[in-house]
N, C-alpha and C. Protein backbone atom coordinates (compact mmCIF):
# COMPACT_ATOMS: atom_id res chain seq x y z
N UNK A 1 31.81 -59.41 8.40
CA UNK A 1 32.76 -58.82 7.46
C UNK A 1 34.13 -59.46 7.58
N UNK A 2 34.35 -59.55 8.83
CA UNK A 2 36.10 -60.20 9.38
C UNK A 2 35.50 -61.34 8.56
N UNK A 3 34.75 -62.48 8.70
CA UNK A 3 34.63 -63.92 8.44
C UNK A 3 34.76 -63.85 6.90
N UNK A 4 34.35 -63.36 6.01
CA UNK A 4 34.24 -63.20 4.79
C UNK A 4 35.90 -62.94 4.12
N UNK A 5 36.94 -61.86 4.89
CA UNK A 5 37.80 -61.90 4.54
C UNK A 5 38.82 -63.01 4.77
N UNK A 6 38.49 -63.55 6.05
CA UNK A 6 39.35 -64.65 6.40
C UNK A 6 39.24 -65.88 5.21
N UNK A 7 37.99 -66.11 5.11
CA UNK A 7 37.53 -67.10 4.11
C UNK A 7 38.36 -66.57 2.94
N UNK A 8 38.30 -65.55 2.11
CA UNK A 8 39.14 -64.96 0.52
C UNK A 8 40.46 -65.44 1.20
N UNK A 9 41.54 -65.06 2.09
CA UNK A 9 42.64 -65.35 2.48
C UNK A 9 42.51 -66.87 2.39
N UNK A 10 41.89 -67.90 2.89
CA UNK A 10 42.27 -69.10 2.83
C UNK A 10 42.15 -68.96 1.82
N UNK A 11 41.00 -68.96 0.81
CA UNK A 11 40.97 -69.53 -0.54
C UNK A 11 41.79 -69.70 -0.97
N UNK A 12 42.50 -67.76 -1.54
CA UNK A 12 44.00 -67.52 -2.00
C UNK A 12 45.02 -68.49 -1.47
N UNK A 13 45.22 -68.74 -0.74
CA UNK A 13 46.17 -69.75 0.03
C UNK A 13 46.34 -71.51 -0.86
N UNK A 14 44.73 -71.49 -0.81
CA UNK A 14 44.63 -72.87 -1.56
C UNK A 14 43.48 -73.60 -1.05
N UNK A 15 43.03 -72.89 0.53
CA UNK A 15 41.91 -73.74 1.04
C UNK A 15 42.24 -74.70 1.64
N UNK A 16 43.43 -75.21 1.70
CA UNK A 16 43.60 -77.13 2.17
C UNK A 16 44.40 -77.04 3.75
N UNK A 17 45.13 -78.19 3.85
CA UNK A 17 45.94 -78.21 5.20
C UNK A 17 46.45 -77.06 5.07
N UNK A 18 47.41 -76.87 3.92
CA UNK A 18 48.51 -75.63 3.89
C UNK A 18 47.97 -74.18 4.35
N UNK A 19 46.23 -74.21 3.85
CA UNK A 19 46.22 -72.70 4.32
C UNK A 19 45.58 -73.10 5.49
N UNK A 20 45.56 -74.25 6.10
CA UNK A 20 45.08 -73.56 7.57
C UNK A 20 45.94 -74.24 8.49
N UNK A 21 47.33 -74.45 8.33
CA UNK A 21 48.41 -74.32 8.80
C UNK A 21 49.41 -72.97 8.82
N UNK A 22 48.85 -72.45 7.86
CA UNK A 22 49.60 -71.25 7.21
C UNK A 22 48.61 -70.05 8.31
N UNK A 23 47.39 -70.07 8.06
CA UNK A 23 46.52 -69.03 8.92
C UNK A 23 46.56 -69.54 9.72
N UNK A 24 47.57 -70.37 11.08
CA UNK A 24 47.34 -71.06 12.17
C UNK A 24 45.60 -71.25 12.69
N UNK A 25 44.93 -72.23 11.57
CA UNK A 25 43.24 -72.77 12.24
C UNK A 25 43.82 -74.33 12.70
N UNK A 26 45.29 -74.90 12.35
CA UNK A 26 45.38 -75.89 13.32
C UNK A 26 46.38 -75.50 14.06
N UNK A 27 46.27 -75.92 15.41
CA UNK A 27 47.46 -74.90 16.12
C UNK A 27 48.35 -75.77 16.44
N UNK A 28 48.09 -77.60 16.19
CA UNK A 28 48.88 -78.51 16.54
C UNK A 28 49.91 -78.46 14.75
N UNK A 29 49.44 -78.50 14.09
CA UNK A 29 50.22 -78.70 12.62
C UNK A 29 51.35 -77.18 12.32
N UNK A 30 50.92 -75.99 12.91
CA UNK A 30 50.92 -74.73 12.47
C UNK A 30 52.27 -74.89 13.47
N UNK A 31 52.29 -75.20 14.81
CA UNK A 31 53.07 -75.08 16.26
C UNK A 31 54.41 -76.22 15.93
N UNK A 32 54.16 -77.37 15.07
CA UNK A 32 54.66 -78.39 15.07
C UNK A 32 55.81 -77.90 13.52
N UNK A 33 54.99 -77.45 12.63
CA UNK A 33 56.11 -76.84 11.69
C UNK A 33 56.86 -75.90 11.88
N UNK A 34 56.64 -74.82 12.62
CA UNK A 34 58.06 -73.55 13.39
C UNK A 34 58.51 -74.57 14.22
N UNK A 35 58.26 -75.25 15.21
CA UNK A 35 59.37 -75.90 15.95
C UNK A 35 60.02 -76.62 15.13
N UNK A 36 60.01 -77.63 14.02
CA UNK A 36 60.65 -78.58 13.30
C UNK A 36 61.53 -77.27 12.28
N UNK A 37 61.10 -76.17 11.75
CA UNK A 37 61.93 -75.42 11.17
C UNK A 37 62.86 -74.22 11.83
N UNK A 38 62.61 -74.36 13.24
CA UNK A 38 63.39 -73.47 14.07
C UNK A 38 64.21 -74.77 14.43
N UNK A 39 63.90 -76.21 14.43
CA UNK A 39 65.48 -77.13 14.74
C UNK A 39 66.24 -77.46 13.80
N UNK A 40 65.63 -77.47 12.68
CA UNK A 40 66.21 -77.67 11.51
C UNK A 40 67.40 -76.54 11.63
N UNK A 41 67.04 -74.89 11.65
CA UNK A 41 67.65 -73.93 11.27
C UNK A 41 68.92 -73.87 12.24
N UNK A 42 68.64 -74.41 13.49
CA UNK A 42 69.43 -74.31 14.53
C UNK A 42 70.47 -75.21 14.34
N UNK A 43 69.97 -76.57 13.75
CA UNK A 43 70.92 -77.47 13.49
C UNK A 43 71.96 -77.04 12.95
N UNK A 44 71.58 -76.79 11.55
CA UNK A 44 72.68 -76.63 10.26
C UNK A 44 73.23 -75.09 10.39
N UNK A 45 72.46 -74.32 10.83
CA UNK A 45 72.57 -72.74 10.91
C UNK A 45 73.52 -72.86 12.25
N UNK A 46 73.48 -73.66 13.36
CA UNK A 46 73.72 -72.44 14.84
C UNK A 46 75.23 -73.76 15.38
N UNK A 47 74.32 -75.09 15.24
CA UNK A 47 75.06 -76.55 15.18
C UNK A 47 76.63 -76.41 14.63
N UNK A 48 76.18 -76.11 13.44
CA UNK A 48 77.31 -76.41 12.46
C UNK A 48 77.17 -77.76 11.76
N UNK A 49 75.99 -78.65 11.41
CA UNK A 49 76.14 -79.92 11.42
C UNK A 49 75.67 -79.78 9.85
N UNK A 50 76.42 -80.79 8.50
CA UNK A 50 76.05 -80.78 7.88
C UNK A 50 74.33 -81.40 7.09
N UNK A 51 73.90 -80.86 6.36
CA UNK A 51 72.65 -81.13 5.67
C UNK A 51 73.12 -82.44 5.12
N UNK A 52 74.22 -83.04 4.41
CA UNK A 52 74.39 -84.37 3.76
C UNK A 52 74.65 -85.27 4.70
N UNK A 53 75.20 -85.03 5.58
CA UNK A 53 75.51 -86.29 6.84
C UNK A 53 74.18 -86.24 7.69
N UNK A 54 73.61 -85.66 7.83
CA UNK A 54 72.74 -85.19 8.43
C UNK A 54 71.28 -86.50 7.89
N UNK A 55 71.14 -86.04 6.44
CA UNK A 55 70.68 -86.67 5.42
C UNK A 55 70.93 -88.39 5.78
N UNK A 56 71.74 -88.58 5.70
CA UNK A 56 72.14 -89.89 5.09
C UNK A 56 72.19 -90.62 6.64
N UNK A 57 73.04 -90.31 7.91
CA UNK A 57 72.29 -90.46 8.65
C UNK A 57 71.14 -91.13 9.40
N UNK A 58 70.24 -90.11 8.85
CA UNK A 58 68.43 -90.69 9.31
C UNK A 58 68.24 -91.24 8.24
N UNK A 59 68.81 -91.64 6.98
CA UNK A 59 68.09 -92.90 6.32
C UNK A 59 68.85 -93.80 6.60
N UNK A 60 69.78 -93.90 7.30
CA UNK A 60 70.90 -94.94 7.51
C UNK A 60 69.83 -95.50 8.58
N UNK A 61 69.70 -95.05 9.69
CA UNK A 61 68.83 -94.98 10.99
C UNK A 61 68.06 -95.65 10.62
N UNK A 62 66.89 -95.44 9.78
CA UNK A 62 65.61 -96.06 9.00
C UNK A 62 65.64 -96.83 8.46
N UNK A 63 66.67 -96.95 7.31
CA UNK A 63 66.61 -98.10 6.60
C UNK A 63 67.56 -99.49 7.66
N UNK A 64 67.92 -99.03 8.70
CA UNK A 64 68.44 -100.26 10.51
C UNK A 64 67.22 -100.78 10.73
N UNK A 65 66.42 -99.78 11.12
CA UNK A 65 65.21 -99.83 11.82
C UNK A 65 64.31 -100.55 11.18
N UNK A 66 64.06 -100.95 9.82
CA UNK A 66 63.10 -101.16 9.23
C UNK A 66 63.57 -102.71 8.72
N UNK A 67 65.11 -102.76 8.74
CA UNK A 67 65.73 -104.06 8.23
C UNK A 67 65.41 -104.69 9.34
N UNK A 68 65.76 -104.17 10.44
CA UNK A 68 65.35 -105.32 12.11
C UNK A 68 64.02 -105.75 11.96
N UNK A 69 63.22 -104.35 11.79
CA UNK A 69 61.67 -105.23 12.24
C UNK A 69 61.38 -106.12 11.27
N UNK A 70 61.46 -106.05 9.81
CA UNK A 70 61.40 -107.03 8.69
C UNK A 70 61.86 -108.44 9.12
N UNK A 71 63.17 -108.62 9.72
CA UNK A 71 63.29 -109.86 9.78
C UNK A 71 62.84 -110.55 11.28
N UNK A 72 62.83 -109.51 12.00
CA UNK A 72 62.29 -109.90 13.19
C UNK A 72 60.61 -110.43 13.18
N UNK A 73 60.05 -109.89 12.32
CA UNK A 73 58.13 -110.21 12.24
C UNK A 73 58.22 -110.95 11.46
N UNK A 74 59.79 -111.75 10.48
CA UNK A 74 59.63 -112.90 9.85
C UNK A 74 59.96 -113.89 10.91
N UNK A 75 60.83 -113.85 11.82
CA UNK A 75 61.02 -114.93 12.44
C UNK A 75 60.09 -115.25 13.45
N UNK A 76 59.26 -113.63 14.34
CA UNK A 76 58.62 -114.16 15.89
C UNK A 76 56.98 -114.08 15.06
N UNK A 77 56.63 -114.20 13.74
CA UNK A 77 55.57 -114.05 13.02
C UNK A 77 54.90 -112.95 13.33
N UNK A 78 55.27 -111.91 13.22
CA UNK A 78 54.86 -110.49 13.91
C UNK A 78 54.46 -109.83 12.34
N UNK A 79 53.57 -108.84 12.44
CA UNK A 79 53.34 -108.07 11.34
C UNK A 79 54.54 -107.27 10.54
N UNK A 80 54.61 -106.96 9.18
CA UNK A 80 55.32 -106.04 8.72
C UNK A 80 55.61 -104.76 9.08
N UNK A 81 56.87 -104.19 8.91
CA UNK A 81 56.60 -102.44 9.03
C UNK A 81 55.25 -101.75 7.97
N UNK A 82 54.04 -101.16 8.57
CA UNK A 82 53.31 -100.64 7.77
C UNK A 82 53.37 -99.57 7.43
N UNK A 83 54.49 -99.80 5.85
CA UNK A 83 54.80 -98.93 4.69
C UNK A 83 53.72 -98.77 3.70
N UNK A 84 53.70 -97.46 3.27
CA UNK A 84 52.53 -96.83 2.81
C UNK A 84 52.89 -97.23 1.07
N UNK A 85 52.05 -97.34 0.31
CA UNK A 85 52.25 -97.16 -1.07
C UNK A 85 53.36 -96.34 -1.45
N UNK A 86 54.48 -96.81 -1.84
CA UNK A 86 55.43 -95.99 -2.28
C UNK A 86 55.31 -95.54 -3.24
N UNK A 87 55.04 -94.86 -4.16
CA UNK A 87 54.18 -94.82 -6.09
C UNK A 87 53.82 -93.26 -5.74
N UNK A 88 53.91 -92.89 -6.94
CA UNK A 88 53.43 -91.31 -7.03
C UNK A 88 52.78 -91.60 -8.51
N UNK A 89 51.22 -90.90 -8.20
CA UNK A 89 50.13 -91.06 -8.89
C UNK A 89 50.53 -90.53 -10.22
N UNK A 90 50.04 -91.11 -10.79
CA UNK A 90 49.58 -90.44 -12.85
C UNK A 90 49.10 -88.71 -12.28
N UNK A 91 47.74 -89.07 -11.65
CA UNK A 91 47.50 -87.94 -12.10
C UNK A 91 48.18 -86.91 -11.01
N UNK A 92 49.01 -87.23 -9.92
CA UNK A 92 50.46 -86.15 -9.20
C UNK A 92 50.71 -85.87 -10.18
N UNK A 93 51.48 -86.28 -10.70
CA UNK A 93 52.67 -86.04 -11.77
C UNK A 93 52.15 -85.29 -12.92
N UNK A 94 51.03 -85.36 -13.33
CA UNK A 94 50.12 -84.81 -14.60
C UNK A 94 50.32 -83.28 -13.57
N UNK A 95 49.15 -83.22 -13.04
CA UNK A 95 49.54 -81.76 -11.99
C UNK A 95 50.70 -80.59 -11.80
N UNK A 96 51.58 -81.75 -11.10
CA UNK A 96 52.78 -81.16 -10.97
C UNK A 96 53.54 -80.59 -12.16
N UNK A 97 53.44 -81.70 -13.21
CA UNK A 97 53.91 -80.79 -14.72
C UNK A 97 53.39 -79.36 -15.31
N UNK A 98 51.69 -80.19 -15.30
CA UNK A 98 50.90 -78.96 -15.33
C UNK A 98 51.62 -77.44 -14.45
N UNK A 99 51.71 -77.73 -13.63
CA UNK A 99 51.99 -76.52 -12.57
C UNK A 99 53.39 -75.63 -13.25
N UNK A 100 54.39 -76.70 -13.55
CA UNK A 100 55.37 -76.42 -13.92
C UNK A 100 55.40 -76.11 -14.76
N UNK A 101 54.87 -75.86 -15.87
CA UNK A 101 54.82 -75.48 -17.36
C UNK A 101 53.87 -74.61 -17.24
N UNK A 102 53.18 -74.21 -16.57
CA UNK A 102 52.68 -72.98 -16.42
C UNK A 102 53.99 -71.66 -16.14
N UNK A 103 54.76 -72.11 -15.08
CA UNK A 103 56.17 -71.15 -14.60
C UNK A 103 56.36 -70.93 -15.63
N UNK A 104 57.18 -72.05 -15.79
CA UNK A 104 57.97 -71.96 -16.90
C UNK A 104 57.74 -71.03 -18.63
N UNK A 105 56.79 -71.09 -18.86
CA UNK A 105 56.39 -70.56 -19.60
C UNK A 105 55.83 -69.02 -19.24
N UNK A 106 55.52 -68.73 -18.20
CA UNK A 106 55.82 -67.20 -18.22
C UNK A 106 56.99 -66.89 -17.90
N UNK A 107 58.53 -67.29 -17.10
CA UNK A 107 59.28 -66.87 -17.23
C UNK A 107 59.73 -66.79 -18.54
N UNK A 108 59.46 -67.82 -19.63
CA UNK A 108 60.23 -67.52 -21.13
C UNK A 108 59.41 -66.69 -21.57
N UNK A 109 58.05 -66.12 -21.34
CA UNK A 109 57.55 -65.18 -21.71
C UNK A 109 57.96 -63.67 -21.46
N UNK A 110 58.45 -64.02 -20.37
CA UNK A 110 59.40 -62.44 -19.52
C UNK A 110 60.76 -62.16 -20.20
N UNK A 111 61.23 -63.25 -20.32
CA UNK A 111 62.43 -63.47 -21.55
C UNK A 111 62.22 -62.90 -22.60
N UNK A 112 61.38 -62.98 -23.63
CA UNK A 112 61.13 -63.31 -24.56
C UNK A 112 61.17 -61.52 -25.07
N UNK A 113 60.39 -60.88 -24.09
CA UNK A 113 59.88 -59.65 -23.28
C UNK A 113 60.84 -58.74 -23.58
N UNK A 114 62.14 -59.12 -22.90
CA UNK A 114 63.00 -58.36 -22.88
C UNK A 114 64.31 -58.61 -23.69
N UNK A 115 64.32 -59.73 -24.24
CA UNK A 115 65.41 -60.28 -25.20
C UNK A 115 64.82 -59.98 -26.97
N UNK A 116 63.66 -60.37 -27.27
CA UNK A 116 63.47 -59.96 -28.60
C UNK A 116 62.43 -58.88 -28.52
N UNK A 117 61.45 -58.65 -27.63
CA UNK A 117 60.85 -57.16 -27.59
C UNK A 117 61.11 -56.04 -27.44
N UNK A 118 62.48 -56.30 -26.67
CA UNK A 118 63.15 -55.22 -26.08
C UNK A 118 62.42 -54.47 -25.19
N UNK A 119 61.52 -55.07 -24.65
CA UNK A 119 60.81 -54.16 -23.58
C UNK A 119 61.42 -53.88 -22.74
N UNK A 120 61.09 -52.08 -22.38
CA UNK A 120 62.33 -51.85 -21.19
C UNK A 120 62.09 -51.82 -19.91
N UNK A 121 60.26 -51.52 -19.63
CA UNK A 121 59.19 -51.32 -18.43
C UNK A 121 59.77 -52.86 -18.10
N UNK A 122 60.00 -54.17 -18.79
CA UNK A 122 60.30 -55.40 -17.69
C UNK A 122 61.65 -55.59 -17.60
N UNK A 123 62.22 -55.18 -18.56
CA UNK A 123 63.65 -55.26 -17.99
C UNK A 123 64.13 -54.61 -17.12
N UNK A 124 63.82 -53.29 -16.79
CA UNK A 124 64.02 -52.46 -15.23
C UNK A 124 63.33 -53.28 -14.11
N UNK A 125 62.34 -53.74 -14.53
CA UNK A 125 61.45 -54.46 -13.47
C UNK A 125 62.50 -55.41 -12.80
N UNK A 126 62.57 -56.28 -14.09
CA UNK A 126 63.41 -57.80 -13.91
C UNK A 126 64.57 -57.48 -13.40
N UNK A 127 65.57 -56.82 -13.65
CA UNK A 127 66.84 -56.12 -13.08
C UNK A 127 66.54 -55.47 -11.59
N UNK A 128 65.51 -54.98 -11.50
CA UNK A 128 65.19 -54.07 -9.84
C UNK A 128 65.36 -55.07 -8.76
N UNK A 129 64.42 -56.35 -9.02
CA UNK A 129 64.04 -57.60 -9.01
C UNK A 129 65.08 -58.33 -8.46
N UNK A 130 66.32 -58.45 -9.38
CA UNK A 130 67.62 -59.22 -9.60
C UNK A 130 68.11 -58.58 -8.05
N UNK A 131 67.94 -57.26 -8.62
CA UNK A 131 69.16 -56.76 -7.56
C UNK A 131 68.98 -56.95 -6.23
N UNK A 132 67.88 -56.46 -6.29
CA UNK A 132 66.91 -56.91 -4.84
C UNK A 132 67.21 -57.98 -3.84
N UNK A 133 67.23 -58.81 -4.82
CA UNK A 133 67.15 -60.26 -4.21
C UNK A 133 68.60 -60.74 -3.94
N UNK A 134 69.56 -60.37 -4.85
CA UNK A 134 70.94 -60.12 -4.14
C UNK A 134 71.50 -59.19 -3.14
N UNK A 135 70.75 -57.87 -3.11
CA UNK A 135 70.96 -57.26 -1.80
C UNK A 135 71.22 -57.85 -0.28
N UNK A 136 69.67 -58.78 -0.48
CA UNK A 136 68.69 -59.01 0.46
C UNK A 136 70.17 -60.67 0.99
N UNK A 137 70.12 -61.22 -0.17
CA UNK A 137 71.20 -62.49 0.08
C UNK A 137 72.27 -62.25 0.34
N UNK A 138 73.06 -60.85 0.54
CA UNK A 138 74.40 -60.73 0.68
C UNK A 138 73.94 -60.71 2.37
N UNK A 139 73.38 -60.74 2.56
CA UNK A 139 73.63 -60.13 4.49
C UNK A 139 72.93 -61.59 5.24
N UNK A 140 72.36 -62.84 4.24
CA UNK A 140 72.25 -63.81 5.18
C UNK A 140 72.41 -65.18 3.64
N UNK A 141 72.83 -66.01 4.64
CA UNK A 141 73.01 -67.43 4.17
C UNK A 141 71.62 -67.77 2.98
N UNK A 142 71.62 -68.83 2.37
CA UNK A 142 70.38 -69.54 1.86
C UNK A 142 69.59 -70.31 2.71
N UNK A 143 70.22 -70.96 3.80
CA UNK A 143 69.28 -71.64 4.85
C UNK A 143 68.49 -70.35 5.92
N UNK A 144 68.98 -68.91 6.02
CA UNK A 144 68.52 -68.55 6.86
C UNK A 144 67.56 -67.31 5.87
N UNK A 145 67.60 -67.79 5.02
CA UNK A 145 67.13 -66.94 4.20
C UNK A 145 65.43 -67.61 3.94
N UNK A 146 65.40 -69.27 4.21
CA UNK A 146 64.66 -69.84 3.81
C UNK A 146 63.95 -69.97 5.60
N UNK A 147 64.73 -69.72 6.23
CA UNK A 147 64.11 -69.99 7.40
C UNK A 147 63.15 -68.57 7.81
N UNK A 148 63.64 -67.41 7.69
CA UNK A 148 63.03 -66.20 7.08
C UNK A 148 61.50 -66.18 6.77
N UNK A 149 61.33 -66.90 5.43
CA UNK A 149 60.64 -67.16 4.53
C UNK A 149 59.52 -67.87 5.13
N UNK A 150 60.10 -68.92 6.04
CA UNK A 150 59.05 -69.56 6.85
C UNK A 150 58.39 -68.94 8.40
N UNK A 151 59.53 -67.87 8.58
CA UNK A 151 58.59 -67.00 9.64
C UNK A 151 57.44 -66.39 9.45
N UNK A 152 57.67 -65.65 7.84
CA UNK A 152 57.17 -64.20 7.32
C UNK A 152 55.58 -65.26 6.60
N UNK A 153 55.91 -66.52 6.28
CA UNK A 153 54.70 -67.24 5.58
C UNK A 153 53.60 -67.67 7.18
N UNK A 154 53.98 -67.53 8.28
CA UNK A 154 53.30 -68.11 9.25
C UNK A 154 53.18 -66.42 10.40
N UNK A 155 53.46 -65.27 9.67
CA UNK A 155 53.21 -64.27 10.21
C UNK A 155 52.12 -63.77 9.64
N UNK A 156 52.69 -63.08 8.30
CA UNK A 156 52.04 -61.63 7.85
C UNK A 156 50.68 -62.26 6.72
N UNK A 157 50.55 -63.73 6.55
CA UNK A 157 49.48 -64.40 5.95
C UNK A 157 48.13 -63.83 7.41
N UNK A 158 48.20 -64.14 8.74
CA UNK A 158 47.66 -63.93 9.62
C UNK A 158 47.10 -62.64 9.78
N UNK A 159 48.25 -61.76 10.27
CA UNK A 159 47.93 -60.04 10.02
C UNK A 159 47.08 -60.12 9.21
N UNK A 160 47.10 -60.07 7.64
CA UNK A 160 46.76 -59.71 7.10
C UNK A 160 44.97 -60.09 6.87
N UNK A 161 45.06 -61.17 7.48
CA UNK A 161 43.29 -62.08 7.60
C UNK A 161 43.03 -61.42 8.28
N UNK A 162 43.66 -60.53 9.64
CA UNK A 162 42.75 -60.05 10.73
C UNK A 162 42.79 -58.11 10.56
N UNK A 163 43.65 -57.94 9.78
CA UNK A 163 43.51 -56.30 9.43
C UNK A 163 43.26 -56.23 8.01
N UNK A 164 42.98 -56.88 7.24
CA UNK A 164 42.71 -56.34 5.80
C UNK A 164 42.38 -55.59 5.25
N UNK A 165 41.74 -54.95 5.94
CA UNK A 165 40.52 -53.35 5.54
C UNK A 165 41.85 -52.31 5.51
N UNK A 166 42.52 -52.07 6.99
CA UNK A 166 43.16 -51.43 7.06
C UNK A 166 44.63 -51.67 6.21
N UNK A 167 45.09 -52.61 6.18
CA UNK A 167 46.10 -52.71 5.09
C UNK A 167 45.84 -52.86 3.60
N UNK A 168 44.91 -53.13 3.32
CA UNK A 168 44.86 -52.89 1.72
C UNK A 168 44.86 -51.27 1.56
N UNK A 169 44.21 -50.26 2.60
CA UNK A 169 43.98 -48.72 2.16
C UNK A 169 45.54 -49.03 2.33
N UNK A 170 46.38 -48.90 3.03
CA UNK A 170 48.04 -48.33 3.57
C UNK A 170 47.95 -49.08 2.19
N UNK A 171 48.76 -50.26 2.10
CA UNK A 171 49.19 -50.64 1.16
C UNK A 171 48.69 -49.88 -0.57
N UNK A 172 47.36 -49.38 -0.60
CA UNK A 172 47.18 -48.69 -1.73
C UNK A 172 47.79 -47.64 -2.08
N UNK A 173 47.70 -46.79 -0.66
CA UNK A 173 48.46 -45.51 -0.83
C UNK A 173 49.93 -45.81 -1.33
N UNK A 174 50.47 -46.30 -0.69
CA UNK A 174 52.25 -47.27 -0.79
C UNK A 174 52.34 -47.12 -2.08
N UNK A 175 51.37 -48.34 -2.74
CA UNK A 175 51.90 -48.48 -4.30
C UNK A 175 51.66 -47.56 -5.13
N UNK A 176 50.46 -46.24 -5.14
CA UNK A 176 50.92 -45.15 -6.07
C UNK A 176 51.79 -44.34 -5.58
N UNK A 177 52.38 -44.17 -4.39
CA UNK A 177 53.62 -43.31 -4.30
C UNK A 177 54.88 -43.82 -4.58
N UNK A 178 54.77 -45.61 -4.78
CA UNK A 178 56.38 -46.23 -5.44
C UNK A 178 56.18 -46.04 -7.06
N UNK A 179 54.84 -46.20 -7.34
CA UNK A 179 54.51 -46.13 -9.23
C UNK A 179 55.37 -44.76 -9.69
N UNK A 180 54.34 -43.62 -8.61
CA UNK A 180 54.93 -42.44 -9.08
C UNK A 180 56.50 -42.16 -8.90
N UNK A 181 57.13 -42.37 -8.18
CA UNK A 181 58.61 -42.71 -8.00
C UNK A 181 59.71 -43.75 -9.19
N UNK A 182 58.64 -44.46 -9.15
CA UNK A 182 59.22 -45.34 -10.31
C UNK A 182 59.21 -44.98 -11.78
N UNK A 183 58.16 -44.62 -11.96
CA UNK A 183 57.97 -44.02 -13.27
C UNK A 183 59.25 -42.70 -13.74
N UNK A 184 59.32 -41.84 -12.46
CA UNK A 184 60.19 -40.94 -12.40
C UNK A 184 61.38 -41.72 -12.66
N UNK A 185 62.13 -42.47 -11.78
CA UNK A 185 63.41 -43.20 -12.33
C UNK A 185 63.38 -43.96 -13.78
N UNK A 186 62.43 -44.35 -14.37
CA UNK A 186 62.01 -45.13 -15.23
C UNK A 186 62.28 -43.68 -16.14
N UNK A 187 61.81 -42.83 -16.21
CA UNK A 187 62.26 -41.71 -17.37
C UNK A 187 63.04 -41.29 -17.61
N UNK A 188 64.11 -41.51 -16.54
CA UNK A 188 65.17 -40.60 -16.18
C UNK A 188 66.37 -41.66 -16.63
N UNK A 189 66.20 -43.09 -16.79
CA UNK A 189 66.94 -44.51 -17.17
C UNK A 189 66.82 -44.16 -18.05
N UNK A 190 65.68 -44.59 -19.52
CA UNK A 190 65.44 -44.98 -20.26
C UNK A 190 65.99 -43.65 -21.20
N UNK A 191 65.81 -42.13 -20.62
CA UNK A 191 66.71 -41.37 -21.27
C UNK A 191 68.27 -41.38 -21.94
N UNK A 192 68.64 -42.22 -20.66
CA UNK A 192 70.11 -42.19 -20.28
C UNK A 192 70.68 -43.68 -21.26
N UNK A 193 69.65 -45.01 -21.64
CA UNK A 193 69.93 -45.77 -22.35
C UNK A 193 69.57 -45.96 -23.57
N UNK A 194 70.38 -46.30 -24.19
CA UNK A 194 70.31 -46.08 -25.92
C UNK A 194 69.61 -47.40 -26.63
N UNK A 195 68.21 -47.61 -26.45
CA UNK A 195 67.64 -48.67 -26.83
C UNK A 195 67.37 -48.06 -28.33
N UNK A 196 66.76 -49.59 -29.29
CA UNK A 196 67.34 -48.81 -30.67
C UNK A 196 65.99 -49.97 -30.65
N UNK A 197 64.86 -49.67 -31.31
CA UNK A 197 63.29 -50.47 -32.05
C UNK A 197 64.13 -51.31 -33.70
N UNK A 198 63.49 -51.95 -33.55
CA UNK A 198 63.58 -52.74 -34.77
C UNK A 198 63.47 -52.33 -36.31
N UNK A 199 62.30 -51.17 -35.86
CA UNK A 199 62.84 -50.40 -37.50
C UNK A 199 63.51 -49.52 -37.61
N UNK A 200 63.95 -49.34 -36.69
CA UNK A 200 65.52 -48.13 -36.92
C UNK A 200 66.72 -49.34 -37.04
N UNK A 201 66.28 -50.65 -36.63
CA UNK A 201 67.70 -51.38 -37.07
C UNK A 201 67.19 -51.73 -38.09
N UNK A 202 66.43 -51.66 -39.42
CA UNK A 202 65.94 -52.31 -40.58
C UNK A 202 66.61 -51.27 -41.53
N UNK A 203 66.20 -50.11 -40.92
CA UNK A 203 66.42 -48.53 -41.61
C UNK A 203 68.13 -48.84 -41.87
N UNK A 204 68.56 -49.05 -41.08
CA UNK A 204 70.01 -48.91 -41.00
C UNK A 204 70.96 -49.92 -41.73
């Protein structure tokens, strides 16, 4: 039963390196990304050192490093630096659009929603949403916000593969007691705001 859920969790994930870096099944890739994003965070977060000097920097570094060996394996006849295909594929880029125009197009659909539908169930949503997420950003930076992000993606993906049974019941209960709560504020708004339908503005 455990094996079956673990398997749906990768799927969801994507199935590839990412989800089994993400469900720590490699413990060298999984161990190697919190340390590189706990120095990162420490750097710019604890350091004080900027992200653009920082940047420029290690390509300064690289592009030293790579000018020496170039002319050096021209003169002592030594091999090239072995640089990988620099090129990003047709069909990357087909994908990646793909991917992106999928977003994109439901956010203008959510738009669309609440700007000419006047729907009000997503505009409370979208606004709850808004606020939320500015709450949450007033009390930490964007880098530590993202560093966050990378704890909680290499935590509660895990939990959740190894308790699922038990957190989907909690979590069920959860969401009809926020519905029913919500709905309540949701009646008690929508009273209080003077939305006006399209044929009462035709009528008028």
């Amino acid at each position: 039963m455990g094996k079956s859920h673990r398997s749906s969790v990768h799927r969801v994930l994507g199935g590839g390196a990412v989800a089994d870096a993400i469900l720590w099944r490699k413990w060298t890739r999984s161990t190697a990304f919190l340390v590189v994003s706990t120095a990162f965070w420490f750097l710019f977060e604890r350091a004080g050192y900027n992200l653009l000097s920082f940047m420029s920097n290690v390509l300064l570094l690289l592009i030293v490093i790579l000018f020496c060996w170039a002319k050096s394996a021209s003169i002592l006849n030594r091999p090239l630096p072995p640089l990988p295909s620099l090129e990003i594929s047709e069909e990357t880029t087909v994908k990646a659009a793909d991917e992106m125009q999928v977003w994109v197009n439901y956010v203008l659909s959510i738009a669309h929603d609440i700007a000419i539908g006047g729907n009000r169930r997503v505009f409370l949503k979208v606004a709850t949403l808004l606020w939320v997420i500015s709450y949450i950003g007033s009390f930490f930076n964007f880098l530590t916000l993202i560093y966050i992000c990378v704890l909680l993606s290499l935590t509660l993906p895990v939990l959740y593969d190894k308790y699922q049974n038990p957190i989907d019941d909690k979590l069920s209960v959860a969401y009809d007691i926020a519905r029913i709560q919500f709905e309540k504020v949701d009646s008690l708004i929508l009273q209080k705001i003077p939305f006006h339908s399209k044929k009462e503005k035709k009528t008028e």
